[in-house]
C-alpha atoms as a PDB file:
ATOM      1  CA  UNK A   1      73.095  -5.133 126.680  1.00  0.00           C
ATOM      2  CA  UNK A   2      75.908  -3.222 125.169  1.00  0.00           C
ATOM      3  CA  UNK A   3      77.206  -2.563 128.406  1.00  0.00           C
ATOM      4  CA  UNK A   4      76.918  -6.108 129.698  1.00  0.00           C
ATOM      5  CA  UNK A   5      78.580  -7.431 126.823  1.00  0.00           C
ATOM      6  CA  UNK A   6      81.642  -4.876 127.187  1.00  0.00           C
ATOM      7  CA  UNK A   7      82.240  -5.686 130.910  1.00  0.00           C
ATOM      8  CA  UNK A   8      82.079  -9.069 130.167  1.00  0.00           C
ATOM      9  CA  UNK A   9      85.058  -8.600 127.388  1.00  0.00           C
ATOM     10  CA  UNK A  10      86.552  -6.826 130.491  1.00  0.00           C
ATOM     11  CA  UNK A  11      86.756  -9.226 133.069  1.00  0.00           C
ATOM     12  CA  UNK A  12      87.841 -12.211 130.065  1.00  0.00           C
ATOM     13  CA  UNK A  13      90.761  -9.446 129.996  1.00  0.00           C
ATOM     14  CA  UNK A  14      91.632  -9.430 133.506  1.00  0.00           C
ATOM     15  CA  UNK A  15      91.601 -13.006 133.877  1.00  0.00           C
ATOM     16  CA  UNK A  16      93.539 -14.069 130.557  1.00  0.00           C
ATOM     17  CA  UNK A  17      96.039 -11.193 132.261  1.00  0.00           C
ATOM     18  CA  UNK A  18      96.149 -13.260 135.229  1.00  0.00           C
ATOM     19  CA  UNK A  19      96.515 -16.469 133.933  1.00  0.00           C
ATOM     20  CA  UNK A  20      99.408 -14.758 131.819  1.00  0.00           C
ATOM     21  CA  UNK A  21     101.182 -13.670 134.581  1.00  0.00           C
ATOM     22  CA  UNK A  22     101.405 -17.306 135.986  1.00  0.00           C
ATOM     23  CA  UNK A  23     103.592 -18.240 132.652  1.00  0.00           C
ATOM     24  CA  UNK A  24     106.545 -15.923 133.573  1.00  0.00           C
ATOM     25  CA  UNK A  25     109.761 -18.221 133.760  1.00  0.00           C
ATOM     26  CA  UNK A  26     110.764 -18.928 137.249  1.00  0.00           C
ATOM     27  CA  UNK A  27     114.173 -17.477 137.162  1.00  0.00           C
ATOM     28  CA  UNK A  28     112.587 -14.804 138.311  1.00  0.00           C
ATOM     29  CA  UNK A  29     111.660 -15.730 141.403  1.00  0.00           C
ATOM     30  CA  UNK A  30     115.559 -17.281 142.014  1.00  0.00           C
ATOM     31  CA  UNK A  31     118.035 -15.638 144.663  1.00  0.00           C
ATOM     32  CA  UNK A  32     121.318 -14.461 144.020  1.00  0.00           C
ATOM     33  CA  UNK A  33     122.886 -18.340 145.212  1.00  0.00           C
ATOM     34  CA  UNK A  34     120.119 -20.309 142.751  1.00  0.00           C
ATOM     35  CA  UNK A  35     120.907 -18.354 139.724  1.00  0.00           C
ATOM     36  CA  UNK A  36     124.719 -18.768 140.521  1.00  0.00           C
ATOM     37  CA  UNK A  37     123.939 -22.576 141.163  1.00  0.00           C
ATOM     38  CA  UNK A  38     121.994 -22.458 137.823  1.00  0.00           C
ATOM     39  CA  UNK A  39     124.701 -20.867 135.967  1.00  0.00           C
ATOM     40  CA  UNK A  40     127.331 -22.964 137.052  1.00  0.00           C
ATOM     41  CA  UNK A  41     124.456 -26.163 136.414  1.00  0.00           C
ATOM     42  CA  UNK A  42     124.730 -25.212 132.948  1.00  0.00           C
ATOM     43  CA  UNK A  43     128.267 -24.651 132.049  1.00  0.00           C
ATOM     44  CA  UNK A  44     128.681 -28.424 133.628  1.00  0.00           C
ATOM     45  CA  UNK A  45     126.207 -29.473 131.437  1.00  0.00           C
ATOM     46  CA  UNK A  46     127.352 -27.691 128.029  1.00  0.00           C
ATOM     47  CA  UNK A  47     131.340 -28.554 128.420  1.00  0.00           C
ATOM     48  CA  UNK A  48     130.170 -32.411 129.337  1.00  0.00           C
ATOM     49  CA  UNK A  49     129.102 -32.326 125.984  1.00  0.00           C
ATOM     50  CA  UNK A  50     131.133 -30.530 124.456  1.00  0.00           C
ATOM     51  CA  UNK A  51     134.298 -32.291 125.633  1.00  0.00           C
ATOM     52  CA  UNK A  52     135.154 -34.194 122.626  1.00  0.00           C
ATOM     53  CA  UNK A  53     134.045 -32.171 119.891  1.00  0.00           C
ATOM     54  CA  UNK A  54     136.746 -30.498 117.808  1.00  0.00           C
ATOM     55  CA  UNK A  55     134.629 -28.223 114.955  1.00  0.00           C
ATOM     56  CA  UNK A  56     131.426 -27.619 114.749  1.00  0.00           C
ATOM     57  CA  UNK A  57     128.888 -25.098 112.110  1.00  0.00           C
ATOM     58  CA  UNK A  58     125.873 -23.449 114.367  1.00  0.00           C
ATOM     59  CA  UNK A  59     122.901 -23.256 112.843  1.00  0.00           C
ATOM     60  CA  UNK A  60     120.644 -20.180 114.033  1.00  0.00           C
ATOM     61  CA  UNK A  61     116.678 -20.123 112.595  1.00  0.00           C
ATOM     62  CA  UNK A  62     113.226 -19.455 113.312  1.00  0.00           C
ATOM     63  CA  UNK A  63     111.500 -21.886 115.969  1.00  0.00           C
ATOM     64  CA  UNK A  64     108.226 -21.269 113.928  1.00  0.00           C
ATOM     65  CA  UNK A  65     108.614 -22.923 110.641  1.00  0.00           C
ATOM     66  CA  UNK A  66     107.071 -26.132 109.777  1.00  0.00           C
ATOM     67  CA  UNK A  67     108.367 -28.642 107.473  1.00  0.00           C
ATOM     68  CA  UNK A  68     106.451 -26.969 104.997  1.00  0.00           C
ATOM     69  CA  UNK A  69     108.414 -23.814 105.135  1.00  0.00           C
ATOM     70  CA  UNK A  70     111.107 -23.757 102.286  1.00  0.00           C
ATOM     71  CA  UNK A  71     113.861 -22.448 104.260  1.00  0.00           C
ATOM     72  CA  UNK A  72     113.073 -25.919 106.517  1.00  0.00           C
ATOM     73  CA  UNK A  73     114.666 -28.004 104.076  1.00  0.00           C
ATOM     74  CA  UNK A  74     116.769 -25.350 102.907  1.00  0.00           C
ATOM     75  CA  UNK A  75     118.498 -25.935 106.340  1.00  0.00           C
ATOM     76  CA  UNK A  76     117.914 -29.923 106.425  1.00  0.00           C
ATOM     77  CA  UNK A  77     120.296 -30.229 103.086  1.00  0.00           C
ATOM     78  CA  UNK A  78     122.955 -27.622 104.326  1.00  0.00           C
ATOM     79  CA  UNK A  79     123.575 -28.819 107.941  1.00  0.00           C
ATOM     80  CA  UNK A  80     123.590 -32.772 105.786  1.00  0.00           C
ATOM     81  CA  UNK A  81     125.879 -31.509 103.328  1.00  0.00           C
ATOM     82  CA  UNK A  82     128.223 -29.988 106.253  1.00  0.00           C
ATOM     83  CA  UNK A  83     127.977 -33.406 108.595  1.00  0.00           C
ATOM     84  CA  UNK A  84     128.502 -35.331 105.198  1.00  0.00           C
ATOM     85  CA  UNK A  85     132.194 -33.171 105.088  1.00  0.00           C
ATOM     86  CA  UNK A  86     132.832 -33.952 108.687  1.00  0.00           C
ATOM     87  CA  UNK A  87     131.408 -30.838 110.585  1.00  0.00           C
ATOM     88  CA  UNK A  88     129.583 -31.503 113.897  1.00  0.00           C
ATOM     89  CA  UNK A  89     126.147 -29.585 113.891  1.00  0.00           C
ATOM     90  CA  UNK A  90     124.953 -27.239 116.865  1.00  0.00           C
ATOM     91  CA  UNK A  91     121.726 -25.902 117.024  1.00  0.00           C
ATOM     92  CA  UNK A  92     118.679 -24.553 119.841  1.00  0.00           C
ATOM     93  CA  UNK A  93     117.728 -27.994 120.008  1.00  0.00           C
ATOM     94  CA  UNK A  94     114.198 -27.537 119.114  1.00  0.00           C
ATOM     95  CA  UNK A  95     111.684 -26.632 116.503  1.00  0.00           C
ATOM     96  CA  UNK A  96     111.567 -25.032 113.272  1.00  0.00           C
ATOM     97  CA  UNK A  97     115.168 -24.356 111.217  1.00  0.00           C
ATOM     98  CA  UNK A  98     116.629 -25.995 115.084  1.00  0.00           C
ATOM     99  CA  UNK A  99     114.905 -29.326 114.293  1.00  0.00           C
ATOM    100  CA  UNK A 100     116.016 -28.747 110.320  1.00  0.00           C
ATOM    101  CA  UNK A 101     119.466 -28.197 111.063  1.00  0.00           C
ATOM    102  CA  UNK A 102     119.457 -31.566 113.524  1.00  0.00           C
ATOM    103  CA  UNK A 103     117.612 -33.437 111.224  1.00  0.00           C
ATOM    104  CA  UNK A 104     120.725 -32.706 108.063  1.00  0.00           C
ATOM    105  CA  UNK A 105     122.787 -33.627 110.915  1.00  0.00           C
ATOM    106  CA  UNK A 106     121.239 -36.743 111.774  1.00  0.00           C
ATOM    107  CA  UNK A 107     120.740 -38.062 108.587  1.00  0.00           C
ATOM    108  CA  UNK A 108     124.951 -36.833 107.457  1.00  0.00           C
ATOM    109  CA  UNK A 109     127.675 -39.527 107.445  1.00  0.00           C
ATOM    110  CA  UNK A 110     130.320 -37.902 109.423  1.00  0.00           C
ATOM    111  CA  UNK A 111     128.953 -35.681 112.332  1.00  0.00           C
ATOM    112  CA  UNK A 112     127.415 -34.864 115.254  1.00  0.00           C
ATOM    113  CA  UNK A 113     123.783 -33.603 116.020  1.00  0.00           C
ATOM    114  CA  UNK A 114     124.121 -31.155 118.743  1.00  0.00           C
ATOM    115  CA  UNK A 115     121.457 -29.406 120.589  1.00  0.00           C
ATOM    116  CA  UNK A 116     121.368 -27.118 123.080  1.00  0.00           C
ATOM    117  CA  UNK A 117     117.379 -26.573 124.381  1.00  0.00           C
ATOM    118  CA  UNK A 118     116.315 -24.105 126.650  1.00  0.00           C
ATOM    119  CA  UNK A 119     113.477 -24.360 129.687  1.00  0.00           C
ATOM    120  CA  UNK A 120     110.848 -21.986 128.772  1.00  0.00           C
ATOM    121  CA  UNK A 121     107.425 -20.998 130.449  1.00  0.00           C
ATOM    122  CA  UNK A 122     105.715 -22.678 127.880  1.00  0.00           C
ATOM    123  CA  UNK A 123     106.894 -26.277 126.262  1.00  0.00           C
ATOM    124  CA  UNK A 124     110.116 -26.617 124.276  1.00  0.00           C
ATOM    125  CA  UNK A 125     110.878 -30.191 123.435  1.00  0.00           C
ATOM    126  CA  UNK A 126     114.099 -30.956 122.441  1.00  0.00           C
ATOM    127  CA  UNK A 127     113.701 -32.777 118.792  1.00  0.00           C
ATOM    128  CA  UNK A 128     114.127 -36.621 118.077  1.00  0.00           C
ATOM    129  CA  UNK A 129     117.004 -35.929 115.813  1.00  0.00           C
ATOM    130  CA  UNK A 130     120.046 -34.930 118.034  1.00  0.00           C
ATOM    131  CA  UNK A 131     122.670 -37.287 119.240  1.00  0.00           C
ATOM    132  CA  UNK A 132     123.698 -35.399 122.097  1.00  0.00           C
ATOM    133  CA  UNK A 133     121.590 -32.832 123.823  1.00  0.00           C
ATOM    134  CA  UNK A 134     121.143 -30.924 127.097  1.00  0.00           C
ATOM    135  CA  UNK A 135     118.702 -28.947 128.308  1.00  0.00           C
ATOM    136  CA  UNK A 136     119.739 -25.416 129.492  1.00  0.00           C
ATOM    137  CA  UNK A 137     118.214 -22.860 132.209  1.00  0.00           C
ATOM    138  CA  UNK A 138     120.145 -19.428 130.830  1.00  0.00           C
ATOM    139  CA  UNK A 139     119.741 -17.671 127.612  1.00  0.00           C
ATOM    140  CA  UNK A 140     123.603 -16.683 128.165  1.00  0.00           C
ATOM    141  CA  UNK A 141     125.055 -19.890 128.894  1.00  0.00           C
ATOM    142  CA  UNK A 142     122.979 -21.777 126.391  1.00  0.00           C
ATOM    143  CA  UNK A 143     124.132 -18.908 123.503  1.00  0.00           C
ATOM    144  CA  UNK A 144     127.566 -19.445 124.954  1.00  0.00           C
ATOM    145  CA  UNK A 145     127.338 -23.235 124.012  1.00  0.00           C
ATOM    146  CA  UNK A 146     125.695 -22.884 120.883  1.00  0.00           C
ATOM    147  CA  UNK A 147     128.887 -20.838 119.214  1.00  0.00           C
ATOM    148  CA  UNK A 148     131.856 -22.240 121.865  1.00  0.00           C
ATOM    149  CA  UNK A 149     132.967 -24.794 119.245  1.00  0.00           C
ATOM    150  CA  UNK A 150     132.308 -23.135 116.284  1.00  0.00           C
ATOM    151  CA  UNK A 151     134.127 -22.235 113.294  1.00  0.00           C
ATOM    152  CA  UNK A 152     131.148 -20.520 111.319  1.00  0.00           C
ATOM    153  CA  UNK A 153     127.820 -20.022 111.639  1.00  0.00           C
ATOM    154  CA  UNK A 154     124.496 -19.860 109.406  1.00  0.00           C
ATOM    155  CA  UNK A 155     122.083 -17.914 109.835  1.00  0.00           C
ATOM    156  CA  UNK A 156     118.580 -18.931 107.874  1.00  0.00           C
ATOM    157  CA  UNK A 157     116.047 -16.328 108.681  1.00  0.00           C
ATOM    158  CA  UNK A 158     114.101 -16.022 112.149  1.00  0.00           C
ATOM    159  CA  UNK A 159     112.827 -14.016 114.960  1.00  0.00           C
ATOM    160  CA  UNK A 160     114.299 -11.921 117.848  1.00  0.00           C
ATOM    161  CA  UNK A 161     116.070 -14.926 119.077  1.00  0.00           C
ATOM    162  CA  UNK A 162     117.837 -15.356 115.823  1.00  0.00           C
ATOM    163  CA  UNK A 163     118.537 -11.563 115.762  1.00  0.00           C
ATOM    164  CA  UNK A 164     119.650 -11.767 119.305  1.00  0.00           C
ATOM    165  CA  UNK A 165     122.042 -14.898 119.215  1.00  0.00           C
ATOM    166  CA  UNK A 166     123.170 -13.704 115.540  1.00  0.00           C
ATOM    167  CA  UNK A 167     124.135 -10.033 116.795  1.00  0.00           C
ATOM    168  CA  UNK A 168     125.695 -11.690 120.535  1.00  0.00           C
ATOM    169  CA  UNK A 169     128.285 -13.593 118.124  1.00  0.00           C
ATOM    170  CA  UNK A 170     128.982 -10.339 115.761  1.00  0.00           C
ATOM    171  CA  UNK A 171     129.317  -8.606 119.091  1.00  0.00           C
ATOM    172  CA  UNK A 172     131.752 -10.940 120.625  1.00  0.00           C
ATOM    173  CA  UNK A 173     133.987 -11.566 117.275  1.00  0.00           C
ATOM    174  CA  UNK A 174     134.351  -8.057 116.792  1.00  0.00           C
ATOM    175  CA  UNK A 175     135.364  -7.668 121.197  1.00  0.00           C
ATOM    176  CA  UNK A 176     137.736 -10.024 120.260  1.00  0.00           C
ATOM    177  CA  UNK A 177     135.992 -12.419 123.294  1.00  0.00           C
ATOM    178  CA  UNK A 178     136.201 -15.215 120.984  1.00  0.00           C
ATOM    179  CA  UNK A 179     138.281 -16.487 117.749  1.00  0.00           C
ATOM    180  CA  UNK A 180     136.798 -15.153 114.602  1.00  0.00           C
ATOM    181  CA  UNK A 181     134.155 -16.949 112.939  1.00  0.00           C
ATOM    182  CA  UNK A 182     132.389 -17.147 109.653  1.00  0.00           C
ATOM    183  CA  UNK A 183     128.860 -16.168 109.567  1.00  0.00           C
ATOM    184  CA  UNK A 184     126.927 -16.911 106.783  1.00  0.00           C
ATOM    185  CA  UNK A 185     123.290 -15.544 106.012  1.00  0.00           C
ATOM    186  CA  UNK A 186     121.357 -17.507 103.978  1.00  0.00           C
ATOM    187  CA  UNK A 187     118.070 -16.287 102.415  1.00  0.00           C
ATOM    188  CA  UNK A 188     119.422 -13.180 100.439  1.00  0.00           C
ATOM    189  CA  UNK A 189     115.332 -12.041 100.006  1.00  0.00           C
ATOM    190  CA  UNK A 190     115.166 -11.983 103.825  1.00  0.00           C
ATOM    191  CA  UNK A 191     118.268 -10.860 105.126  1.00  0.00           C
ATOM    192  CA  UNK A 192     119.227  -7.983 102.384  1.00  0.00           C
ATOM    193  CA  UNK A 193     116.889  -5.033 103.836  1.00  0.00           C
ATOM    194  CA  UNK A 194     119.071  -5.618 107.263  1.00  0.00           C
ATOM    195  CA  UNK A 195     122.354  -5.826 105.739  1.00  0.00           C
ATOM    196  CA  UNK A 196     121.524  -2.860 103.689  1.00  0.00           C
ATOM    197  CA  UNK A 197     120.547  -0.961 106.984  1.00  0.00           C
ATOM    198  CA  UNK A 198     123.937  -2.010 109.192  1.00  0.00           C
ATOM    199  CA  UNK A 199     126.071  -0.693 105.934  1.00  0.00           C
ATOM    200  CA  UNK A 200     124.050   2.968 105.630  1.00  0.00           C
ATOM    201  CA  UNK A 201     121.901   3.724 109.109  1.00  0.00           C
ATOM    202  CA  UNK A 202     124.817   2.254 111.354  1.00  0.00           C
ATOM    203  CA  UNK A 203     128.032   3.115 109.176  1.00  0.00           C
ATOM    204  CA  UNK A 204     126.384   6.622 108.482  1.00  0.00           C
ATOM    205  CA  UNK A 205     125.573   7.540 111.947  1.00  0.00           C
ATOM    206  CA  UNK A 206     129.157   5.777 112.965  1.00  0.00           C
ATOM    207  CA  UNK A 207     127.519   3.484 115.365  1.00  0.00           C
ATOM    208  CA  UNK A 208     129.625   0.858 113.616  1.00  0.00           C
ATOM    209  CA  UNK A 209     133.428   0.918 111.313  1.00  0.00           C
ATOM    210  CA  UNK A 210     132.653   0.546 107.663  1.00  0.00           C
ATOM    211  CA  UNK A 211     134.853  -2.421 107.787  1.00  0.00           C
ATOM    212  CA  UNK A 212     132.229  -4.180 110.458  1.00  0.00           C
ATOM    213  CA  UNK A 213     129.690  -3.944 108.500  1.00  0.00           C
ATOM    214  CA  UNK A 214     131.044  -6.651 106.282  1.00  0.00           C
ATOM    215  CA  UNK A 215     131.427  -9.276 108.670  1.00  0.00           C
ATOM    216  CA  UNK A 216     128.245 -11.049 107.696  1.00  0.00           C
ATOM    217  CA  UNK A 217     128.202 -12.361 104.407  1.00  0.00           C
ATOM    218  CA  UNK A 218     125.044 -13.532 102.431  1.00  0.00           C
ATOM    219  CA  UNK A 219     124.741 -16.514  99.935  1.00  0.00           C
ATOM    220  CA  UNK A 220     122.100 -18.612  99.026  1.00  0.00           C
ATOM    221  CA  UNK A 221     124.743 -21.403  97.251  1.00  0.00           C
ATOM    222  CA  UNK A 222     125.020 -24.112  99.643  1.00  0.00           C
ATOM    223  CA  UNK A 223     127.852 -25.456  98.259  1.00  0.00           C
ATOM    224  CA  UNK A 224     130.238 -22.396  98.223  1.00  0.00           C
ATOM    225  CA  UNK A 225     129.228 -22.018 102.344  1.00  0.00           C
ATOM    226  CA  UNK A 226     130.304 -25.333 102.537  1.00  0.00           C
ATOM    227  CA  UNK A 227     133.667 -25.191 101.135  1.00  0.00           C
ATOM    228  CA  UNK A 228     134.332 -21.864 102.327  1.00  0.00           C
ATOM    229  CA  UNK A 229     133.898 -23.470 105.675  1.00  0.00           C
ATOM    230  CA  UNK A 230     136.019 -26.320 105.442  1.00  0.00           C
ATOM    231  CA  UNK A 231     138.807 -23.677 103.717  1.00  0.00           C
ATOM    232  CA  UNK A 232     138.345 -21.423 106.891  1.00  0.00           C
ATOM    233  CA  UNK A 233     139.155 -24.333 109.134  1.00  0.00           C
ATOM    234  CA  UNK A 234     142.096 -24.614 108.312  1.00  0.00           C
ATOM    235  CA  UNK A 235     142.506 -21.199 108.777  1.00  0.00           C
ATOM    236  CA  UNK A 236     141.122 -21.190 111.797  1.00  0.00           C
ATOM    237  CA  UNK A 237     143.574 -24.020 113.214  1.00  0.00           C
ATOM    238  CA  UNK A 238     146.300 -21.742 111.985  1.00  0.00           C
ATOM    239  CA  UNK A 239     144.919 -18.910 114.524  1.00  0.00           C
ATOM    240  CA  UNK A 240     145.241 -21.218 117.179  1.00  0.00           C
ATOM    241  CA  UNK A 241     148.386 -22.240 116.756  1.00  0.00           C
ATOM    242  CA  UNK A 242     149.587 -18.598 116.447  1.00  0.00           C
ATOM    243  CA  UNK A 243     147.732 -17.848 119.947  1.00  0.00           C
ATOM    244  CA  UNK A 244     150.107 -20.762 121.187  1.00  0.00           C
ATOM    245  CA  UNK A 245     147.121 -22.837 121.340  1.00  0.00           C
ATOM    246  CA  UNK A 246     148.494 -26.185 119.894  1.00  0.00           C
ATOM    247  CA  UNK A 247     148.318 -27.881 123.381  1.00  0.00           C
ATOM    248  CA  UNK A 248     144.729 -27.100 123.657  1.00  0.00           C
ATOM    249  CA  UNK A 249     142.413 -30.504 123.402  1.00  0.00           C
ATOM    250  CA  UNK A 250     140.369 -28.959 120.602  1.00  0.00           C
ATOM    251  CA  UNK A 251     143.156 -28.251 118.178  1.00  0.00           C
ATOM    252  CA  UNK A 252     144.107 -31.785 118.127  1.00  0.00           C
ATOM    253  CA  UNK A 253     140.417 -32.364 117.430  1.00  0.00           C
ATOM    254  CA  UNK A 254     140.400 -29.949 114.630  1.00  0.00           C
ATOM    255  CA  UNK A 255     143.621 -30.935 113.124  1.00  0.00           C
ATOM    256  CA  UNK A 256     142.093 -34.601 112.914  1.00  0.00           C
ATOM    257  CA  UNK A 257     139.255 -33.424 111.811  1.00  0.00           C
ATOM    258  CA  UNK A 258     140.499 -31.929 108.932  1.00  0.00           C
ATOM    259  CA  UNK A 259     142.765 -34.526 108.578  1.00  0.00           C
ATOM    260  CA  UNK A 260     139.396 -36.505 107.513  1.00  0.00           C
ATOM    261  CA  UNK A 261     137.216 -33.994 105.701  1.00  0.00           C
ATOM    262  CA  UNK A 262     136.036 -35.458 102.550  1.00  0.00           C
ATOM    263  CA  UNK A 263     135.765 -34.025  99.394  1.00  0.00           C
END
């Protein structure tokens, strides 16, 4: 009987294996020409919506927690209190802190709800609270998106996707591939045992300069992220200009923008 019952376990294995195999994404199965197609797909799609969007604040969270998570409304009340300033919102587009950060949008007085979803093997819905959205193939082009506008980020804590998109940003700032921005991580309980690592592991083993290890900074006061932010923007705009960049479309957005922060 025992042996029965074990082979049965077995072949439950197999199969669930099987059926697993079936969920892989399909990009996998693209040539060279479709994932060029797809790229190219999605960067039409991303700067369509982006066109007329001077500043934004990205939002970066775990997919998996529910309304009932604190860190949920956490996120609802910070991306509201930055769209009540005049900051356009960006997040994944989805669940979790990405729904949160869309809903704060939605429900501000002076911003956009962006999202930028992702087609997955399994179902992603993009949330009812966005006001623009697009759907995205690529992991690099959607992460691409998600910080192209930006002048900060926040970081509430998440998963390997979090990790991934928050480390792609400190890897691109500090490349010098994009203009500096502020990244905020809120949830001090969450995110201290990392930032504690990057400052002894990394900076002892010089993986990383002392001085990059205090790129991220962590705060759980709302209200200082948000007027840090807006006082960075400015700053920010001054970059630009320096870079000669006071012809670009987006400057002019900015400098309105700030123009019509409130208080």
């Amino acid at each position: 009987m025992a042996r029965k019952i074990i082979g049965f376990v077995a072949f439950i294995y197999v199969i669930r294996e099987k059926m697993e195999i079936l969920k892989y994404s399909d990009d996998i199965k693209k040539t060279s020409k479709e994932v060029i197609k797809s790229f190219k797909d999605d960067c039409d799609k991303g700067f369509a919506l982006l066109e007329d969007i001077g500043a934004t604040v990205t939002i970066f969270g775990s997919a998996r927690f529910t309304k009932e998570n604190a860190y949920y409304e956490k996120a609802v009340q910070m991306a509201q209190m930055l769209s009540d300033v005049g900051f356009h919102i960006t997040s994944g587009g989805s669940y979790g802190i990405m729904e949160a950060a869309n809903k704060g949008a939605f429900q501000g007085k002076n911003g956009e709800s962006l999202g930028f979803n992702l087609v997955l093997p399994f179902e992603q819905d993009t949330n009812s609270f966005t006001t623009r959205a697009a759907t995205l193939e690529n992991f690099a082009i959607r992460k691409n998106m998600l910080i192209r506008n930006a002048v900060a980020c926040v970081a509430f804590p998440g998963g390997f996707g979090t990790m991934d998109e928050l480390f792609d940003t400190t890897t691109l700032i500090l490349t010098r591939k994009i203009l500096p921005l502020k990244i905020y991580l809120y949830g001090s309980e969450f995110w201290t045992p990392l930032v504690d690592f990057i400052k002894t592991v990394l900076v002892n083993y010089e993986t990383i300069k002392p001085q990059e290890a205090d790129i991220w900074q962590i705060s759980d006061d709302m209200e200082w992220i948000r007027n840090d932010i807006k006082k960075y923007t400015k700053t920010y705009l001054e970059l630009m200009r320096e870079l000669g960049l006071q012809d670009n479309p987006r400057y002019k957005l900015i400098e309105k923008q700030i123009e019509n922060f409130t208080n």
